[in-house]
Protein backbone atom coordinates (compact mmCIF):
# COMPACT_ATOMS: atom_id res chain seq x y z
CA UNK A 1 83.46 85.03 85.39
CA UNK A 2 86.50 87.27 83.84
CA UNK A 3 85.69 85.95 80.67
CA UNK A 4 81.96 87.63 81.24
CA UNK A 5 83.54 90.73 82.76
CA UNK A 6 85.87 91.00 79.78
CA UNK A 7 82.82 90.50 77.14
CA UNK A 8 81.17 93.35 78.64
CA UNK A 9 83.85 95.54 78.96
CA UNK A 10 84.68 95.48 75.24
CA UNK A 11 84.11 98.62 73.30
CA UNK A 12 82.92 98.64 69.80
CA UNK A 13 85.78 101.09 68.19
CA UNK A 14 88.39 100.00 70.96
CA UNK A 15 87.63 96.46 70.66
CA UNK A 16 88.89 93.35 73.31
CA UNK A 17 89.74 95.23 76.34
CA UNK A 18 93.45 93.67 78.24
CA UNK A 19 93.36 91.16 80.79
CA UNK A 20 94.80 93.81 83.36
CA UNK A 21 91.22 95.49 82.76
CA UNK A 22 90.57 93.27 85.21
CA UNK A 23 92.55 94.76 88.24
CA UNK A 24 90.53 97.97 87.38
CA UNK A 25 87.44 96.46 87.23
CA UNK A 26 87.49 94.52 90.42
CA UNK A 27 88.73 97.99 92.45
CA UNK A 28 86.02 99.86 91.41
CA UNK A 29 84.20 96.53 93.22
CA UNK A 30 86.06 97.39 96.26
CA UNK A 31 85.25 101.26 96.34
CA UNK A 32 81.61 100.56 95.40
CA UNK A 33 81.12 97.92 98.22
CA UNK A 34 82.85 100.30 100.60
CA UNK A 35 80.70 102.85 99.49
CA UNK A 36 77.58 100.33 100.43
CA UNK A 37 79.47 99.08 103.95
CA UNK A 38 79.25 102.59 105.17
CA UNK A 39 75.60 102.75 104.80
CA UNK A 40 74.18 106.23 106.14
CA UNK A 41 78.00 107.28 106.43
CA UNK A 42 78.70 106.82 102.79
CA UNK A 43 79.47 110.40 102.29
CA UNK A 44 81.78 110.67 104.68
CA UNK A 45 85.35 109.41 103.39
CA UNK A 46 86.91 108.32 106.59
CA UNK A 47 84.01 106.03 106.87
CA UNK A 48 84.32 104.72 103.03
CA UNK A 49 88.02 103.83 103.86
CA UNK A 50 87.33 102.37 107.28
CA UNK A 51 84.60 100.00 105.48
CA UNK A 52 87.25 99.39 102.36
CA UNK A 53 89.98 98.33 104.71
CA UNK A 54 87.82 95.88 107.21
CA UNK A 55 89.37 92.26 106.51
CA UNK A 56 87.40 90.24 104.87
CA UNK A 57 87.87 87.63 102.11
CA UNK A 58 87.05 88.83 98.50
CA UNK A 59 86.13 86.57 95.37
CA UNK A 60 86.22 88.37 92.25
CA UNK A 61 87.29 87.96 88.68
CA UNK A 62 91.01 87.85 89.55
CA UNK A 63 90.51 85.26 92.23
CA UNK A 64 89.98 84.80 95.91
CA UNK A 65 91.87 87.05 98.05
CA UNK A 66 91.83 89.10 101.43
CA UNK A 67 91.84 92.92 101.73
CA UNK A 68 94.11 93.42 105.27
CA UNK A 69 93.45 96.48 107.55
CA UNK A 70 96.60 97.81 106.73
CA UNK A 71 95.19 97.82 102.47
CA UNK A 72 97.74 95.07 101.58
CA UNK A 73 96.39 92.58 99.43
CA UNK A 74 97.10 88.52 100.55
CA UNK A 75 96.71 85.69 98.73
CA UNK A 76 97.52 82.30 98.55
CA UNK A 77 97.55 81.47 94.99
CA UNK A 78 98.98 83.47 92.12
CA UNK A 79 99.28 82.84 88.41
CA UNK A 80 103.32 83.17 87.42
CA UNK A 81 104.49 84.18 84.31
CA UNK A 82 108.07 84.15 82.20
CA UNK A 83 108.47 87.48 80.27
CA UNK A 84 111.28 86.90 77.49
CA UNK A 85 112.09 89.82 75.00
CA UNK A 86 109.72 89.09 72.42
CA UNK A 87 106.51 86.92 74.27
CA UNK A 88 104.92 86.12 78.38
CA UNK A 89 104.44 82.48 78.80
CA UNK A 90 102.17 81.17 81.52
CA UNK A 91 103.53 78.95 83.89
CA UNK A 92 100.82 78.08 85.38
CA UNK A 93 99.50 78.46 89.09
CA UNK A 94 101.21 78.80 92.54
CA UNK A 95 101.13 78.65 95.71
CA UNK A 96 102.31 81.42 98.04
CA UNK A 97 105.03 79.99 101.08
CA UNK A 98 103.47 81.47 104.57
């Protein structure tokens, strides 16, 4: 799916967007279900936020996680990466210690 997301996002003159394109993309996903949540309310922007904040589990492009009331992201898994001076090198997947 982020390899989809990414296809569409790129821009003829700008060319491949970044990977962190992502991260944008899937909060705009947040706002515009919020937006849908609130239903008749959705012009109010106390209700928007109420509906943006209810828990619930998300999937998305950037992988599952859970929107908490107080807008702190969880997540179990996480991709972790080595930066060195000159190059980032995956290191693969991991799993968060509750």
């Amino acid at each position: 799916r982020a390899r989809r997301v990414l296809a569409r996002l790129k821009a003829p003159r700008v060319g491949a967007p970044r990977t962190e394109a992502l991260y944008g993309y899937e909060a705009m996903r947040v706002v515009l279900d919020a937006i849908a949540a609130a239903g008749a309310d959705s012009g109010d922007r106390e209700a928007v936020a109420r509906a943006g904040l209810e828990a619930r589990s998300r999937r998305s492009v950037i992988g599952d996680y859970r929107v908490l009331p107080t807008g702190e992201v969880s997540t179990a898994r996480f991709g972790a990466y080595r930066q060195s001076a000159s190059r980032r090198r995956y290191l693969g997947e991991r799993v968060a210690r509750r």
